[in-house]
Protein backbone atom coordinates (compact mmCIF):
# COMPACT_ATOMS: atom_id res chain seq x y z
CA UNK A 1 91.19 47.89 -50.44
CA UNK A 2 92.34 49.87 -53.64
CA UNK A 3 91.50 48.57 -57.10
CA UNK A 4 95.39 49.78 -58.78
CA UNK A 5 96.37 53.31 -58.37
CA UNK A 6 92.89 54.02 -59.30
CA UNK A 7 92.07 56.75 -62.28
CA UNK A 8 93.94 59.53 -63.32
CA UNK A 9 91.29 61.70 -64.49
CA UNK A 10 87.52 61.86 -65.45
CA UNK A 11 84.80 60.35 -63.42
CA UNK A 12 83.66 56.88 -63.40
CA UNK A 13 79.95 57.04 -63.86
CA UNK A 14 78.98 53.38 -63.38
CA UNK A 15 80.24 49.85 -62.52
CA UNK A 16 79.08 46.52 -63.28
CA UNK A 17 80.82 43.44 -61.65
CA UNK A 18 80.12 39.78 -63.51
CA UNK A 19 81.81 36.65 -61.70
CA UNK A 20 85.55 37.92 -60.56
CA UNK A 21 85.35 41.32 -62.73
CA UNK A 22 84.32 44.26 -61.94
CA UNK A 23 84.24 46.80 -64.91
CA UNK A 24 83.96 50.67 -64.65
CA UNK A 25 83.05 52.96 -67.45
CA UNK A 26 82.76 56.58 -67.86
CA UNK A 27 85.41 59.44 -69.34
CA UNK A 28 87.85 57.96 -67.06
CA UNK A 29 91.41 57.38 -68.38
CA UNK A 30 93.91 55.70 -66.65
CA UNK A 31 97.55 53.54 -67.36
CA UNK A 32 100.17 53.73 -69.93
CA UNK A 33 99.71 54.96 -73.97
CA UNK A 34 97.87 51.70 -74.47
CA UNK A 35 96.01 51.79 -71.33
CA UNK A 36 91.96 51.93 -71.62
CA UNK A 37 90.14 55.18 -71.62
CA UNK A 38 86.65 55.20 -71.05
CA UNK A 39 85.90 51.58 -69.83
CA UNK A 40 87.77 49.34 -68.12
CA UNK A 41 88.15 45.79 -66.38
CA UNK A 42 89.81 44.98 -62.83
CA UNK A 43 90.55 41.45 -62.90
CA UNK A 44 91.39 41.06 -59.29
CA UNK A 45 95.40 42.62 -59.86
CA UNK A 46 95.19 44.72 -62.44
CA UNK A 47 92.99 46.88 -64.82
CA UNK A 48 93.36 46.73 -68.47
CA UNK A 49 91.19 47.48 -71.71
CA UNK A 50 88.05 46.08 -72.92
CA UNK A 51 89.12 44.63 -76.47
CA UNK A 52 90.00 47.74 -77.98
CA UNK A 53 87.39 49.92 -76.00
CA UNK A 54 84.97 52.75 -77.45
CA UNK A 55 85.73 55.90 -78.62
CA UNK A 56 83.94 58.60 -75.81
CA UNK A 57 82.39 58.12 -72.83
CA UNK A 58 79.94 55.41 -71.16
CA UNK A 59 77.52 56.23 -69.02
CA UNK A 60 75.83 52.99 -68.06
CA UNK A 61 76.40 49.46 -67.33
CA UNK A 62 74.37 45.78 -67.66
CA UNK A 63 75.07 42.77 -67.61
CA UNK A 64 73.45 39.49 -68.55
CA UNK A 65 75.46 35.94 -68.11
CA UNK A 66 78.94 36.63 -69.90
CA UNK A 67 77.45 39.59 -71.82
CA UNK A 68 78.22 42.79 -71.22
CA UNK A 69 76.20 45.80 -72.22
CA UNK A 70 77.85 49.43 -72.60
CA UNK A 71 76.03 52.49 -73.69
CA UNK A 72 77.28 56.38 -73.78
CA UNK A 73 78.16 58.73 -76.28
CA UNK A 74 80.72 56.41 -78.54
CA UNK A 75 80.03 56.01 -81.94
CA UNK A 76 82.77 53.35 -82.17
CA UNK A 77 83.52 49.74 -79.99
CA UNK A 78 86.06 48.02 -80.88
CA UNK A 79 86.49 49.76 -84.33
CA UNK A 80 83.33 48.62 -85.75
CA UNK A 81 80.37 51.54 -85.53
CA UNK A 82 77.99 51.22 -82.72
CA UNK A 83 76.02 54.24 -82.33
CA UNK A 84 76.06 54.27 -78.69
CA UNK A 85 75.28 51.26 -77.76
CA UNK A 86 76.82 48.00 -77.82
CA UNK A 87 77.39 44.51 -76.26
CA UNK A 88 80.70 43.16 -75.10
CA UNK A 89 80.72 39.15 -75.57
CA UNK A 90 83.99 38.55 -73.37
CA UNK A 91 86.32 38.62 -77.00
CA UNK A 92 84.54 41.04 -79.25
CA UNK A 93 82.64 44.03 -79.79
CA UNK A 94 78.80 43.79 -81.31
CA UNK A 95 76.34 46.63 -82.51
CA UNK A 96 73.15 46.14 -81.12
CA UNK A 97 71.66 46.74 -84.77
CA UNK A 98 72.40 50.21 -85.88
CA UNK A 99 72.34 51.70 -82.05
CA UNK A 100 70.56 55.38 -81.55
CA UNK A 101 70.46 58.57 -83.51
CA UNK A 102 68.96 61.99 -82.98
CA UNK A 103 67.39 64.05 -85.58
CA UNK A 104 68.97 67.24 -83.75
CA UNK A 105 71.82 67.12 -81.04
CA UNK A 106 74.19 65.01 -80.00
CA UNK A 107 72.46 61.46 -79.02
CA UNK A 108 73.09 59.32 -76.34
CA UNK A 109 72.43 56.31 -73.73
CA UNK A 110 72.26 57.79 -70.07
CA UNK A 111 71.09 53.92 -68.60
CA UNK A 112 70.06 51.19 -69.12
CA UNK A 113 67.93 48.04 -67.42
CA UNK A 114 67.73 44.29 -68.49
CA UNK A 115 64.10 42.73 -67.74
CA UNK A 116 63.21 39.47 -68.99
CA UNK A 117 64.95 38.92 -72.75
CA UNK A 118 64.67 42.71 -73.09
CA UNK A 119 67.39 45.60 -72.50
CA UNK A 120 65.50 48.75 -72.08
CA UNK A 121 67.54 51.67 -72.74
CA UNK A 122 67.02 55.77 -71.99
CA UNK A 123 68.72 59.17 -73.09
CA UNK A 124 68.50 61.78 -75.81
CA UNK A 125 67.55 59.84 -79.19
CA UNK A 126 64.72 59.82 -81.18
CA UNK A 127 65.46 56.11 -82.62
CA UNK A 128 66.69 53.50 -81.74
CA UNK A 129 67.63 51.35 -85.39
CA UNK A 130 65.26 52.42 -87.81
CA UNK A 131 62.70 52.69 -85.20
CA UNK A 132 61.32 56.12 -84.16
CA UNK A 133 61.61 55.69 -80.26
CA UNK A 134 61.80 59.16 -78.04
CA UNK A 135 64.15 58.77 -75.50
CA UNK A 136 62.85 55.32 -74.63
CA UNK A 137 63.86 51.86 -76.45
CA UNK A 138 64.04 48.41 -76.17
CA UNK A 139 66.26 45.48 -77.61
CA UNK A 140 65.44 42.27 -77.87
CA UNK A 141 68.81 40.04 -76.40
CA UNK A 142 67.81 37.51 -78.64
CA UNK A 143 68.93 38.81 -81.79
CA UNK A 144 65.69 40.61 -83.11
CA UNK A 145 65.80 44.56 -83.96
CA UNK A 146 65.03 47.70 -81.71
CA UNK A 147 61.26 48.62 -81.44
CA UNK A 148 59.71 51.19 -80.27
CA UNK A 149 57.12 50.93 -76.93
CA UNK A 150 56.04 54.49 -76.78
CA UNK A 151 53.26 54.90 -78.72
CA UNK A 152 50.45 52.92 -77.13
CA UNK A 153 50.35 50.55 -73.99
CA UNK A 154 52.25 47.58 -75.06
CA UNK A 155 52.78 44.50 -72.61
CA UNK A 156 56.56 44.21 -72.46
CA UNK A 157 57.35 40.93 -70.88
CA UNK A 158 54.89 38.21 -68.76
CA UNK A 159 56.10 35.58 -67.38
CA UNK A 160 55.13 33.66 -64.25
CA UNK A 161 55.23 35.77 -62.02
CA UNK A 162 56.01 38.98 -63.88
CA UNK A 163 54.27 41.42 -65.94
CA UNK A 164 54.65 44.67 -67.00
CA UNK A 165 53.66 47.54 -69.37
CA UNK A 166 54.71 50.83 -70.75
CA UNK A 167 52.74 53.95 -71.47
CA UNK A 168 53.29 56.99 -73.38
């Protein structure tokens, strides 16, 4: 089955579906002069905008219970600056503290993975917050700031049955 008429330019580069939604982001545009543009949600009937959306692409998708994370190359969500990265709560738009930044180029998520209470995120940045962290970050989901994990083996997350570190 179709999902609409589909997109009238761009590429989607990811999806995410959470319950009965299914939301697609990437530098995809698509309905009328108030239609969304780089992410969108398909409610079953018919696609509209994420709040107010973000202002470039998204490459990558999570999700965690009604939370939905975006990241890309959008400085903006919702109106509010993000940095490229930010969380979707189902009715508004949150920075994940002051998202990434490059000290040359243009920075950006590429993807992103959700382990434990931690959102790991990858691209071209060299900090996440007012962390240095080269290309590789994580955020805590429960409200703490970025840090970094590439400087020395650092256990990540343990649990019962999971454990797992990073190197540099």
């Amino acid at each position: 089955d179709s999902l609409g008429s589909g997109f009238s330019g761009g590429q989607v580069y990811d999806i995410e579906v959470m319950g009965n939604l299914v939301y697609a982001g990437g530098s995809i545009a698509w309905g009328g002069p108030s239609g969304p543009t780089y992410l969108g949600v398909w409610n079953g009937s018919t696609w509209s905008a994420v709040g107010t959306g973000v202002n470039s692409s998204v490459f990558t998708l999570e999700a965690r219970g009604t939370d939905l994370y975006v990241g890309g190359t959008f400085s903006t969500a919702g109106g509010i600056t993000v940095n490229n990265i930010a969380k979707w709560n189902g009715t508004a738009w949150l920075a994940l503290g002051s998202g990434t930044s490059s000290d040359a180029g243009l920075p950006f998520v590429m993807d992103m993975g959700i382990q434990c209470n931690s959102l790991f995120a990858v691209g071209y940045f060299s900090k996440a917050g007012d962390k240095r962290s080269d290309r590789f970050a994580r955020y805590w989901m429960d409200g703490l700031p970025a840090v970094t994990i590439n400087t020395s083996t650092t256990t990540v997350c343990s649990g019962a049955n999971v454990s797992f570190t990073a190197t540099p």
